[in-house]
PDB file of N, CA and C in Angstrom:
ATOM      1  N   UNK A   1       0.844  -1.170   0.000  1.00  0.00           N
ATOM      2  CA  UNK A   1       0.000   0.000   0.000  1.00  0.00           C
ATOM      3  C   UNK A   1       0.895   1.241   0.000  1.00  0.00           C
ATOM      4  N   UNK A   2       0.463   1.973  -0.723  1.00  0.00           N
ATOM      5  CA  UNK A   2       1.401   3.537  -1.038  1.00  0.00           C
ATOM      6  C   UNK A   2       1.349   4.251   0.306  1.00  0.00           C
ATOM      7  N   UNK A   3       0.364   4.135   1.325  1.00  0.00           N
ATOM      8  CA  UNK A   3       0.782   4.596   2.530  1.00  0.00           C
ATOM      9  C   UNK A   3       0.590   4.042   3.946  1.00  0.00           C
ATOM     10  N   UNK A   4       0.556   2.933   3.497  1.00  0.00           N
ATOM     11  CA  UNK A   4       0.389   1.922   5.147  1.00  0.00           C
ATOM     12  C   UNK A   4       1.308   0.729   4.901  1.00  0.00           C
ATOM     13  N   UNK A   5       1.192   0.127   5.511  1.00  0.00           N
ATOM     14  CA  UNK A   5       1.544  -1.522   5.717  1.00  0.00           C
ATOM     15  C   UNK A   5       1.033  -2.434   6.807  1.00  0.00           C
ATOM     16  N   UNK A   6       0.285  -3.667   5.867  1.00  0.00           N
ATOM     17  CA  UNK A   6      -0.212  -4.663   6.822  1.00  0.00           C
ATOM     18  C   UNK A   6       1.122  -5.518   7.208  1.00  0.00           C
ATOM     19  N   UNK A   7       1.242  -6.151   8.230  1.00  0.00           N
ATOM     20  CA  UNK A   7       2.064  -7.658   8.483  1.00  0.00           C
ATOM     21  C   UNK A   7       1.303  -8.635   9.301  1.00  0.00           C
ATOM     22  N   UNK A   8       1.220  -9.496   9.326  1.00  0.00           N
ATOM     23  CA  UNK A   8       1.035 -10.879  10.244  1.00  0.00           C
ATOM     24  C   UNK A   8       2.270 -11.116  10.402  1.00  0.00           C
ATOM     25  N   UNK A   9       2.432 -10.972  11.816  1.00  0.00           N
ATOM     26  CA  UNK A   9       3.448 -11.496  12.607  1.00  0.00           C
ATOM     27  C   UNK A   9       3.612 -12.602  13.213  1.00  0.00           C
ATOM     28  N   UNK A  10       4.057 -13.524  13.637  1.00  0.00           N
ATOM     29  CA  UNK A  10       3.651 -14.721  14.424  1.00  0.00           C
ATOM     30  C   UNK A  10       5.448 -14.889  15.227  1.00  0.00           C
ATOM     31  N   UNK A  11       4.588 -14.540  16.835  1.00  0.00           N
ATOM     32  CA  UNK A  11       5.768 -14.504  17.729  1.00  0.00           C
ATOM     33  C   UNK A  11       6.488 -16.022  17.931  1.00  0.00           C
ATOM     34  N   UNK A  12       7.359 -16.318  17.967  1.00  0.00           N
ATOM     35  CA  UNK A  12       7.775 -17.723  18.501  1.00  0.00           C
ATOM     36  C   UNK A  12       8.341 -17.790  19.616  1.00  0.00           C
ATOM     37  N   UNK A  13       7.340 -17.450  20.334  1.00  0.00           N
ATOM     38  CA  UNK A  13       7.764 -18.028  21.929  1.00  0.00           C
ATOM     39  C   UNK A  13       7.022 -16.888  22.846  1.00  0.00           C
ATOM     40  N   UNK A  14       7.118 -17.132  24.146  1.00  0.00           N
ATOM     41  CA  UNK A  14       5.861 -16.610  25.125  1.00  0.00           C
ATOM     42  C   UNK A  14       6.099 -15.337  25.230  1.00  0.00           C
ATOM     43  N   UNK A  15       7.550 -15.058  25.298  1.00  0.00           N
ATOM     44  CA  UNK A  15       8.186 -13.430  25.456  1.00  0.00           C
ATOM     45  C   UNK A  15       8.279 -12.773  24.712  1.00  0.00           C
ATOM     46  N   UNK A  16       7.807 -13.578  23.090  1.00  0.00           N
ATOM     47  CA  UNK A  16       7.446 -12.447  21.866  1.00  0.00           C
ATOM     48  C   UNK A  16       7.192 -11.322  22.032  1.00  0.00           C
ATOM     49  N   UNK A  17       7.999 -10.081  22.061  1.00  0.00           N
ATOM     50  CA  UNK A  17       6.959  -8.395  21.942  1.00  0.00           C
ATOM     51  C   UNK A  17       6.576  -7.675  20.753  1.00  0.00           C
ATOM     52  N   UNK A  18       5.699  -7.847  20.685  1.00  0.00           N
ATOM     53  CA  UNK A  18       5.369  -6.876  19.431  1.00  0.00           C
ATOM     54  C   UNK A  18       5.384  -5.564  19.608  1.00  0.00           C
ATOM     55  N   UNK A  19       5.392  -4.717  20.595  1.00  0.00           N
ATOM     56  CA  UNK A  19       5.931  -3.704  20.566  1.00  0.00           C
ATOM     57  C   UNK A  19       7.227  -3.147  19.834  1.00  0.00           C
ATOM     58  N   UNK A  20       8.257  -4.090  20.523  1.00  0.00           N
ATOM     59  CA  UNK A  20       9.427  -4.457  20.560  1.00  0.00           C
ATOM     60  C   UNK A  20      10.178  -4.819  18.954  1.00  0.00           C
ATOM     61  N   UNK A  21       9.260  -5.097  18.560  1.00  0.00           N
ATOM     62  CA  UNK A  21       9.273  -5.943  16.981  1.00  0.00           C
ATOM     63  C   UNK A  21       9.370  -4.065  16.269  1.00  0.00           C
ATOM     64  N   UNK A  22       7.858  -4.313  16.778  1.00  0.00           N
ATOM     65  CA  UNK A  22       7.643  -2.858  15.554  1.00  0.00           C
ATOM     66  C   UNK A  22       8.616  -1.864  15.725  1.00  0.00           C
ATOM     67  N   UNK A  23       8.909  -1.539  17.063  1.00  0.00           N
ATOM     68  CA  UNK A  23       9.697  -0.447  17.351  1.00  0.00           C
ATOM     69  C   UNK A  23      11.323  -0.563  16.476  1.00  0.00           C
ATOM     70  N   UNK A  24      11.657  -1.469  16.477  1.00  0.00           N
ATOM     71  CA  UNK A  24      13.202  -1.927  15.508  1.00  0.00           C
ATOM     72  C   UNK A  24      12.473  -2.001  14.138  1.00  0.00           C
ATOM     73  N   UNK A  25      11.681  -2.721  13.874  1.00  0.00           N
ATOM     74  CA  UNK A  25      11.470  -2.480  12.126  1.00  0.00           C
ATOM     75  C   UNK A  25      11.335  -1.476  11.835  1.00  0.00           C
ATOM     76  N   UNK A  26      10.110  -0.382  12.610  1.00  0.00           N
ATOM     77  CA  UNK A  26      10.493   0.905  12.134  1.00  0.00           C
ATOM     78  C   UNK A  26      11.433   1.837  12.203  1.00  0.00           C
ATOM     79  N   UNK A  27      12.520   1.574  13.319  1.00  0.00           N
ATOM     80  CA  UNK A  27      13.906   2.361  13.538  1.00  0.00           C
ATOM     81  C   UNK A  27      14.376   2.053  12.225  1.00  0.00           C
ATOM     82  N   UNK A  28      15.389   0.496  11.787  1.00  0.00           N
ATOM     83  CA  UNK A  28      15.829  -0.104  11.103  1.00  0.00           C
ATOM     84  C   UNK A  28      15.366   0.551   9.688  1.00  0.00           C
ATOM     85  N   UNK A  29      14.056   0.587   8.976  1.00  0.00           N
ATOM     86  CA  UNK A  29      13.408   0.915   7.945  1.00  0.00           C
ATOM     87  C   UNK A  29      13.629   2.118   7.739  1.00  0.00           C
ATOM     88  N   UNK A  30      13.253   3.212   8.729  1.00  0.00           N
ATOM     89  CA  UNK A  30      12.962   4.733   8.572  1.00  0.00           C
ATOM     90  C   UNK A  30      14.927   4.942   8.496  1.00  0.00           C
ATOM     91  N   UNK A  31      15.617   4.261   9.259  1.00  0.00           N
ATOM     92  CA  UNK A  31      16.820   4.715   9.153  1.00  0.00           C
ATOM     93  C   UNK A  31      17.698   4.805   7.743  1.00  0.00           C
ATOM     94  N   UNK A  32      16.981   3.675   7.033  1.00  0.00           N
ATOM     95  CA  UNK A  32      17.898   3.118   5.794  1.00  0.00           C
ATOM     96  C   UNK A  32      16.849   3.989   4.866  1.00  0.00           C
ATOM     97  N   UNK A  33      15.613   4.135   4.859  1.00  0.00           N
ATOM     98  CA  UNK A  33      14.840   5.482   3.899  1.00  0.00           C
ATOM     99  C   UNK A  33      15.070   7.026   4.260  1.00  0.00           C
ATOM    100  N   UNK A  34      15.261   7.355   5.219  1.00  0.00           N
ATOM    101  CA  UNK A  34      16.133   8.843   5.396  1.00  0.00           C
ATOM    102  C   UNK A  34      17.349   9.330   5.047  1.00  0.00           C
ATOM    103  N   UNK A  35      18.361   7.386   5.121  1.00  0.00           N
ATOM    104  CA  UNK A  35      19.226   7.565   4.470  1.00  0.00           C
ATOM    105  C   UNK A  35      19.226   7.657   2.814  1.00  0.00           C
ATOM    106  N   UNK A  36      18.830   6.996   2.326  1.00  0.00           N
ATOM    107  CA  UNK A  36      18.232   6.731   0.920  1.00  0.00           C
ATOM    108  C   UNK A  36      17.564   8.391  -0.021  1.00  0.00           C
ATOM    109  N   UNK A  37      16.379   8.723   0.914  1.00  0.00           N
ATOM    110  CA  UNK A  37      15.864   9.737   0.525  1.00  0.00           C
ATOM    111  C   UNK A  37      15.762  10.893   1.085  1.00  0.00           C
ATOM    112  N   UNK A  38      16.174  10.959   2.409  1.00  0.00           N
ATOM    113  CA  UNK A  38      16.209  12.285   2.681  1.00  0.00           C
ATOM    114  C   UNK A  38      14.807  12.328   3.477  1.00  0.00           C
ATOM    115  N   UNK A  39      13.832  11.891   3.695  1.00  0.00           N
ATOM    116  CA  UNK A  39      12.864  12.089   4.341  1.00  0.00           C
ATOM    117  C   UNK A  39      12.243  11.037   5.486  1.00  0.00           C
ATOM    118  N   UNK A  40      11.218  11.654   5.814  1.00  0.00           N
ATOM    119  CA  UNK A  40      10.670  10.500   6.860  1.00  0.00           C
ATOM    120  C   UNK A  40       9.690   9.708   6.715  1.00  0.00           C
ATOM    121  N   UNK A  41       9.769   8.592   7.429  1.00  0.00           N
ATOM    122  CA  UNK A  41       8.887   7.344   6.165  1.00  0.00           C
ATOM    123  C   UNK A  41       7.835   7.339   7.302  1.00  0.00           C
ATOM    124  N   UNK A  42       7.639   6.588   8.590  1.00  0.00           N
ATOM    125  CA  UNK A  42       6.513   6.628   9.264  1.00  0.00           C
ATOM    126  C   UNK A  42       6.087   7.304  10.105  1.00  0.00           C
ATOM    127  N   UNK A  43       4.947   7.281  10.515  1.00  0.00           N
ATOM    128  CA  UNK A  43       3.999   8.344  11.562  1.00  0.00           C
ATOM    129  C   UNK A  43       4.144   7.616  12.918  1.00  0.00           C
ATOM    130  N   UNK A  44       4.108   8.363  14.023  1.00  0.00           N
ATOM    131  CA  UNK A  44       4.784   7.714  14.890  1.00  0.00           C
ATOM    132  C   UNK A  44       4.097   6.838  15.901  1.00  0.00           C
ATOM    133  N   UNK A  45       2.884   6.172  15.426  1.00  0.00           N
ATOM    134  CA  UNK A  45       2.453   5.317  16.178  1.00  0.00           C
ATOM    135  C   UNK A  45       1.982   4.189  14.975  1.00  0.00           C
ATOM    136  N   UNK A  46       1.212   3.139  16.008  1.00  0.00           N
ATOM    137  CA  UNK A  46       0.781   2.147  14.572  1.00  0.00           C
ATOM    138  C   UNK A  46      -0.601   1.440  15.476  1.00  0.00           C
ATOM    139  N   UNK A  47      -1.226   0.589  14.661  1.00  0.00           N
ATOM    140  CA  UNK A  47      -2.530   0.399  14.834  1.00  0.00           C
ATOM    141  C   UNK A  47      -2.127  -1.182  15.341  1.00  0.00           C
ATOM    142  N   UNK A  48      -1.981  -1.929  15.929  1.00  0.00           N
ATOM    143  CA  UNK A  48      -2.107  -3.970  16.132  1.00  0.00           C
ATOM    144  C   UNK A  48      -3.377  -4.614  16.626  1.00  0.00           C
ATOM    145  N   UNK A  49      -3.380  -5.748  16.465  1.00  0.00           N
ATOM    146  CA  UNK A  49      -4.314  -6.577  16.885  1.00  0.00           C
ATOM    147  C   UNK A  49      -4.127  -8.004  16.892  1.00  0.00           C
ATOM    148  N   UNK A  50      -3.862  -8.393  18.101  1.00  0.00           N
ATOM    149  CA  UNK A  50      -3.143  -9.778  18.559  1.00  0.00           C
ATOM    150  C   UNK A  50      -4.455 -10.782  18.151  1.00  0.00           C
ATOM    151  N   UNK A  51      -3.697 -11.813  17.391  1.00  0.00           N
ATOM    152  CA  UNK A  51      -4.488 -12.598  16.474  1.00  0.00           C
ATOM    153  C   UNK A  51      -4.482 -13.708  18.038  1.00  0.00           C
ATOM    154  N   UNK A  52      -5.737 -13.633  18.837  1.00  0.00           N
ATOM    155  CA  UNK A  52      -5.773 -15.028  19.644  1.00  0.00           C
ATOM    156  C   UNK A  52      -6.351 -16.253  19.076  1.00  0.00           C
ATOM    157  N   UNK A  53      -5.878 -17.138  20.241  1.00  0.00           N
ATOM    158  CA  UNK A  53      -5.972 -18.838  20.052  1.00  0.00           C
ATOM    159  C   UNK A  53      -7.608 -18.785  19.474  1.00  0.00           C
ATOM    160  N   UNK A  54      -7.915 -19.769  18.749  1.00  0.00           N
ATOM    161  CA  UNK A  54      -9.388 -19.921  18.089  1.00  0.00           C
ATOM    162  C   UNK A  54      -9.675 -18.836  17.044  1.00  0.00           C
ATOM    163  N   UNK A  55      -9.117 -17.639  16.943  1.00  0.00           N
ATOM    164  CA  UNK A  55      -9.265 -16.626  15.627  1.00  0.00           C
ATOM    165  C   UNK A  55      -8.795 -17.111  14.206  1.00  0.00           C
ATOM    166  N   UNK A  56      -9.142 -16.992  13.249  1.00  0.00           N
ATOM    167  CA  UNK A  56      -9.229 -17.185  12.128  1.00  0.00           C
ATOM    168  C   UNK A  56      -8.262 -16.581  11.539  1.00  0.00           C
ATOM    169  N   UNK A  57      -6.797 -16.593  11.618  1.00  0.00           N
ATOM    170  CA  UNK A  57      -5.446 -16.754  10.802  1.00  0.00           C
ATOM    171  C   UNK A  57      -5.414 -16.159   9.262  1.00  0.00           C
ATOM    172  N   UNK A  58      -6.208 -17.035   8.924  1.00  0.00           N
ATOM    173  CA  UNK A  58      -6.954 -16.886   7.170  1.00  0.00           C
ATOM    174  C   UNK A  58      -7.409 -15.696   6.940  1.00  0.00           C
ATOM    175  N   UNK A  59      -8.471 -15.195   7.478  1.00  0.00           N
ATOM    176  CA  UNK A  59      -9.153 -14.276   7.484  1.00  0.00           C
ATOM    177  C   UNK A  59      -8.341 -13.060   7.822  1.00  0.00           C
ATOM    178  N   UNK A  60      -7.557 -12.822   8.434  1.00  0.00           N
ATOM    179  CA  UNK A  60      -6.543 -11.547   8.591  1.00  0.00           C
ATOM    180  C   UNK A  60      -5.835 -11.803   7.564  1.00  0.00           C
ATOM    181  N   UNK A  61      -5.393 -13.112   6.862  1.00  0.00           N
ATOM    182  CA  UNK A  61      -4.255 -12.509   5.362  1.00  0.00           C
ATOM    183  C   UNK A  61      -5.053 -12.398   4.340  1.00  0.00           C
ATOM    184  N   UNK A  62      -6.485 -12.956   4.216  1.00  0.00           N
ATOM    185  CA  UNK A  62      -7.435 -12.600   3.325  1.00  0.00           C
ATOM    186  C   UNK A  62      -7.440 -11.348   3.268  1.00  0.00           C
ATOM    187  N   UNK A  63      -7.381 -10.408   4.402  1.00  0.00           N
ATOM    188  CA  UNK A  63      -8.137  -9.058   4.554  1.00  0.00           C
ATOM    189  C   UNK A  63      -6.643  -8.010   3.467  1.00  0.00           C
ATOM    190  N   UNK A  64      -5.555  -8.399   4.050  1.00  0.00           N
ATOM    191  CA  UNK A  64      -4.750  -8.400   4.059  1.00  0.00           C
ATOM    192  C   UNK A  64      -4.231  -7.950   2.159  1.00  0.00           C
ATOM    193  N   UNK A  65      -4.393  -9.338   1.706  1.00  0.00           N
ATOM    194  CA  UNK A  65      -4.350  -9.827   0.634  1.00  0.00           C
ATOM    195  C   UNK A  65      -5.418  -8.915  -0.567  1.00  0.00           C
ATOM    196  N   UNK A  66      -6.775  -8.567   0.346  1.00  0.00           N
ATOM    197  CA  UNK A  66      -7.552  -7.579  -0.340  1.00  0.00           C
ATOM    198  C   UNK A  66      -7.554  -6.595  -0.240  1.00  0.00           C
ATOM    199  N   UNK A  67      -6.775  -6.158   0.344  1.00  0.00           N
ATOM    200  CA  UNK A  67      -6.666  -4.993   0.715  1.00  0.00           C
ATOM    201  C   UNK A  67      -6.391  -3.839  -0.245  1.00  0.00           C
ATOM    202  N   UNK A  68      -5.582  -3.879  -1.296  1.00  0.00           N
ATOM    203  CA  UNK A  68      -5.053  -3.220  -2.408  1.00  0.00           C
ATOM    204  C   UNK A  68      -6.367  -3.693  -3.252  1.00  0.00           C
ATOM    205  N   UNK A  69      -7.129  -4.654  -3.533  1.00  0.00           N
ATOM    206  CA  UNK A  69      -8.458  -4.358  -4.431  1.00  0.00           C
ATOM    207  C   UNK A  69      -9.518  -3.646  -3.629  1.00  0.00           C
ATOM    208  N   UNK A  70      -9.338  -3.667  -2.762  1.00  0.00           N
ATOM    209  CA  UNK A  70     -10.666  -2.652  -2.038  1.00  0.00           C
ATOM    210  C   UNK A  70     -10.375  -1.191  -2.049  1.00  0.00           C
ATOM    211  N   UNK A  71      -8.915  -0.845  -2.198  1.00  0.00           N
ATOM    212  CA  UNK A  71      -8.245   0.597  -2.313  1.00  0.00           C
ATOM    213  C   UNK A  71      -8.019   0.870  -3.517  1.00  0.00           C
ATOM    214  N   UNK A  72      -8.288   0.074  -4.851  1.00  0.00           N
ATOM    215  CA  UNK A  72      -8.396   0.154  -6.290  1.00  0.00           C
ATOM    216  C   UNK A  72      -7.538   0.131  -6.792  1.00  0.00           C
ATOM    217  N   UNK A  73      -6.176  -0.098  -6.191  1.00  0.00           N
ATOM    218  CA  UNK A  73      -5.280   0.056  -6.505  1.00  0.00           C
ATOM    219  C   UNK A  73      -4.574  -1.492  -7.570  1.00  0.00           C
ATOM    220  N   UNK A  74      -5.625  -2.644  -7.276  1.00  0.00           N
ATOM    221  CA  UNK A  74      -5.968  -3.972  -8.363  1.00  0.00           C
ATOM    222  C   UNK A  74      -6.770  -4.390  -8.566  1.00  0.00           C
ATOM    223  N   UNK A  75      -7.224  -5.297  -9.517  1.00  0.00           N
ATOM    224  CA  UNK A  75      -8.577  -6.397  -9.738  1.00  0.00           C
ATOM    225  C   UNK A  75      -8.767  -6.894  -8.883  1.00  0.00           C
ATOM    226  N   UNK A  76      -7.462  -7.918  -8.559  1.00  0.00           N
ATOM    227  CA  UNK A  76      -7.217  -9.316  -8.110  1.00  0.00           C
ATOM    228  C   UNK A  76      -6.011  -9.243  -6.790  1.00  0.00           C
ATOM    229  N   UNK A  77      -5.922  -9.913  -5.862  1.00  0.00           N
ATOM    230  CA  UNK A  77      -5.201  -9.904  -5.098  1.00  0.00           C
ATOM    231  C   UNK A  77      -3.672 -10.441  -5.524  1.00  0.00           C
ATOM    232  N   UNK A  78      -3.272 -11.062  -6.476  1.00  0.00           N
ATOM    233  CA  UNK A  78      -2.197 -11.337  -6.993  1.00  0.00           C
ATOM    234  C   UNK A  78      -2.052 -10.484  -8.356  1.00  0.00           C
ATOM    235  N   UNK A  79      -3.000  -9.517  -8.582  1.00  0.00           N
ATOM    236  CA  UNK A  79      -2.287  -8.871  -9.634  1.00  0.00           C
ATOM    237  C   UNK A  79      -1.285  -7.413  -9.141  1.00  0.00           C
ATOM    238  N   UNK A  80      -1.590  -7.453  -7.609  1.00  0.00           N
ATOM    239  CA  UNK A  80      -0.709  -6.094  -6.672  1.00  0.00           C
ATOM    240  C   UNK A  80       0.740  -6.957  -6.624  1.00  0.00           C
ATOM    241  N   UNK A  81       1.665  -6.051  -6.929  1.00  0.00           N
ATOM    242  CA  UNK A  81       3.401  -6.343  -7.158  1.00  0.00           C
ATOM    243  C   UNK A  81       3.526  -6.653  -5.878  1.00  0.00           C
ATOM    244  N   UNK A  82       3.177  -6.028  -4.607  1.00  0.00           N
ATOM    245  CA  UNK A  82       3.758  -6.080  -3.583  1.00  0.00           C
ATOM    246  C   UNK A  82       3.021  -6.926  -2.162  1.00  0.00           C
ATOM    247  N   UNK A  83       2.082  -7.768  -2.761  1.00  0.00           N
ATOM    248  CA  UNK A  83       1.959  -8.986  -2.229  1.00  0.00           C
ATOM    249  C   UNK A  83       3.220  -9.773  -1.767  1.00  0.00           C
ATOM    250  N   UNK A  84       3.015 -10.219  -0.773  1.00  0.00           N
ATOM    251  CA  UNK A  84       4.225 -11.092  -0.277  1.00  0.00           C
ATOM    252  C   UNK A  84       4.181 -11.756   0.984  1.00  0.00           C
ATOM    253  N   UNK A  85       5.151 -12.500   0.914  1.00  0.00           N
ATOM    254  CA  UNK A  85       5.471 -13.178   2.388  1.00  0.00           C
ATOM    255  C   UNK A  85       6.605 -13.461   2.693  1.00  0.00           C
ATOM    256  N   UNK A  86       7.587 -13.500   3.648  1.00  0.00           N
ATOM    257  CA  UNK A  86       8.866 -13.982   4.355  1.00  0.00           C
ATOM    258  C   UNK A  86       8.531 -15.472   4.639  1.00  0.00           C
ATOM    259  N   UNK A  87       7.766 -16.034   4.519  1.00  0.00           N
ATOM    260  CA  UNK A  87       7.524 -17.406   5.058  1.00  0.00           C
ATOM    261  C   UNK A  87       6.877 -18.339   3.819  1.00  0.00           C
ATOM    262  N   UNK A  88       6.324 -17.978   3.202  1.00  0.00           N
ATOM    263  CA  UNK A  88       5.161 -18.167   2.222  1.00  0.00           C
ATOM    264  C   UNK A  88       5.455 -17.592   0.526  1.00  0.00           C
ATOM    265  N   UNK A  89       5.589 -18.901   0.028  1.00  0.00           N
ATOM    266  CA  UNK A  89       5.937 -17.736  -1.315  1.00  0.00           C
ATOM    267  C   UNK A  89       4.671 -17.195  -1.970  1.00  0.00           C
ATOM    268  N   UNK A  90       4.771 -16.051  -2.599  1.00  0.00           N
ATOM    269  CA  UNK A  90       3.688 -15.435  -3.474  1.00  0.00           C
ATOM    270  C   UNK A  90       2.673 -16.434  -3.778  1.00  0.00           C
ATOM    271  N   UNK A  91       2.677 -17.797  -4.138  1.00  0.00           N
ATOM    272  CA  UNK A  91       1.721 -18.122  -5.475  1.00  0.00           C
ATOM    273  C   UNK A  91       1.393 -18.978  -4.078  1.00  0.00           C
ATOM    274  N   UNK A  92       2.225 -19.715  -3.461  1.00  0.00           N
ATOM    275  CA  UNK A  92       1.555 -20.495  -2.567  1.00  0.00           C
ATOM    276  C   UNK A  92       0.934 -19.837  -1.205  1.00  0.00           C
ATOM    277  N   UNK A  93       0.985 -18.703  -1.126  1.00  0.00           N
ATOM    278  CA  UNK A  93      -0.012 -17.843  -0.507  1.00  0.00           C
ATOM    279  C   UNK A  93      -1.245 -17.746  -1.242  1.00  0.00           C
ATOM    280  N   UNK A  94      -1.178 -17.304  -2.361  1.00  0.00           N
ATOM    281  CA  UNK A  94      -2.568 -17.202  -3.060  1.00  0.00           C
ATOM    282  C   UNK A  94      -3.137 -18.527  -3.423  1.00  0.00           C
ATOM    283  N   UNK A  95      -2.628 -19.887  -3.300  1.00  0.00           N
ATOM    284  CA  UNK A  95      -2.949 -20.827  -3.012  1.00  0.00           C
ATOM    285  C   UNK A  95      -3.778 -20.907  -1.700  1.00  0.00           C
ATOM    286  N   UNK A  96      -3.274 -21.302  -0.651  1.00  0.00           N
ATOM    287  CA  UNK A  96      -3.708 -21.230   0.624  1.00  0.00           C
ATOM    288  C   UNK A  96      -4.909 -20.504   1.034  1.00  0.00           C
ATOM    289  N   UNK A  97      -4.777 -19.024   0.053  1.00  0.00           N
ATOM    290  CA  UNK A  97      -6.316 -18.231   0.641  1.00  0.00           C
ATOM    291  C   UNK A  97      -7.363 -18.862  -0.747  1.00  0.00           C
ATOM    292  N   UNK A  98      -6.715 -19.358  -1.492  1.00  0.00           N
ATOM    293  CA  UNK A  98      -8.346 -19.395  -2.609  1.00  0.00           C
ATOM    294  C   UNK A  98      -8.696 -20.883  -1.793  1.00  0.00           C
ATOM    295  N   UNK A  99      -7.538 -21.944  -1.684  1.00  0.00           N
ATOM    296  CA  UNK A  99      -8.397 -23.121  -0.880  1.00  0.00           C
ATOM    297  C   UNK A  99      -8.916 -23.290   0.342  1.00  0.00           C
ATOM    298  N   UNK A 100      -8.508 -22.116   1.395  1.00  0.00           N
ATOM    299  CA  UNK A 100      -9.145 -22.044   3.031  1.00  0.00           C
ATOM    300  C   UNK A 100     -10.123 -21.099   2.985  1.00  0.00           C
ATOM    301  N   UNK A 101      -9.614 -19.940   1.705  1.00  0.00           N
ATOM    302  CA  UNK A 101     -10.868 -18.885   2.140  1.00  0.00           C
ATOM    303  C   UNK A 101     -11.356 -18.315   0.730  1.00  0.00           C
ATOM    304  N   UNK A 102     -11.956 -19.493  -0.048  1.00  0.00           N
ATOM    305  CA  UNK A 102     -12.474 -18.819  -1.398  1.00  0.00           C
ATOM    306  C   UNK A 102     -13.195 -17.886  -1.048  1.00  0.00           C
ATOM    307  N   UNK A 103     -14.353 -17.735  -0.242  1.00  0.00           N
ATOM    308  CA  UNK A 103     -15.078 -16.844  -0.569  1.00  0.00           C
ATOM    309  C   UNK A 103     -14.971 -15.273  -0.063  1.00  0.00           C
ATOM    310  N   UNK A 104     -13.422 -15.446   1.465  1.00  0.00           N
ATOM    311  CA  UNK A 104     -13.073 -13.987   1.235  1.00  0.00           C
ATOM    312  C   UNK A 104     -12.610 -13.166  -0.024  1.00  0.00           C
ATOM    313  N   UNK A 105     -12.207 -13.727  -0.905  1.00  0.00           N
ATOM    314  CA  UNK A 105     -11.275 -13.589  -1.607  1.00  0.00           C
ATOM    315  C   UNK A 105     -12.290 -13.337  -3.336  1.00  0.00           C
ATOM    316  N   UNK A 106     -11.837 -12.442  -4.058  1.00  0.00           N
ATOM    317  CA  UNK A 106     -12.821 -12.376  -5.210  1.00  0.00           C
ATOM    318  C   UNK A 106     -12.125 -13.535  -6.156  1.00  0.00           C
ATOM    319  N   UNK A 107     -13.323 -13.811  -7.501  1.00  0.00           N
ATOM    320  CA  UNK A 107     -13.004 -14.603  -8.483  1.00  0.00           C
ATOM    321  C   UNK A 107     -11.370 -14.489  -9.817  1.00  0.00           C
TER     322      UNK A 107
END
């Protein structure tokens, strides 16, 4: 997205902080784009929502995944460049949501 960013995070282990997380990705990020461009990349807070036990996994990368067709910015959730995953490659992500969650997901 030209001015946000979603992630699903998934802590591994009990002392996971997501605070902690965000606070270094955005140091780390904003440091290497100020260096880069000269300006400042994020606003200084951010929005989370801890995915608990029994919540629907799917449904947050569905949202995720649609997110750039609901902002018009694509048709299709794999026709946005900047779909992705660190864990998950591109196609077998869009795998995963058309077979767990066809019907979040458009035709």
């Amino acid at each position: 997205m030209p001015d946000h960013l979603h992630m699903l995070v998934h802590g591994l282990s009990e002392t996971a902080d997501l605070r902690a997380f965000a606070s270094r990705a955005k140091q780390f990020s904003a440091y290497e784009y100020s260096r880069a461009r000269g300006q400042r990349l994020w606003q200084p807070s951010y929005y989370d929502h801890l995915v608990r036990e029994g919540e629907d996994v799917l449904g947050f990368m569905a949202y995720i995944a649609m997110n750039p067709v609901v902002a018009g910015l694509a048709k299709r959730p794999e026709d946005y460049a900047l779909l992705g995953s660190l864990t998950l490659g591109r196609e077998e992500m869009l795998r995963v949501l058309r077979e767990f969650a066809p019907l979040l997901l458009l035709p």
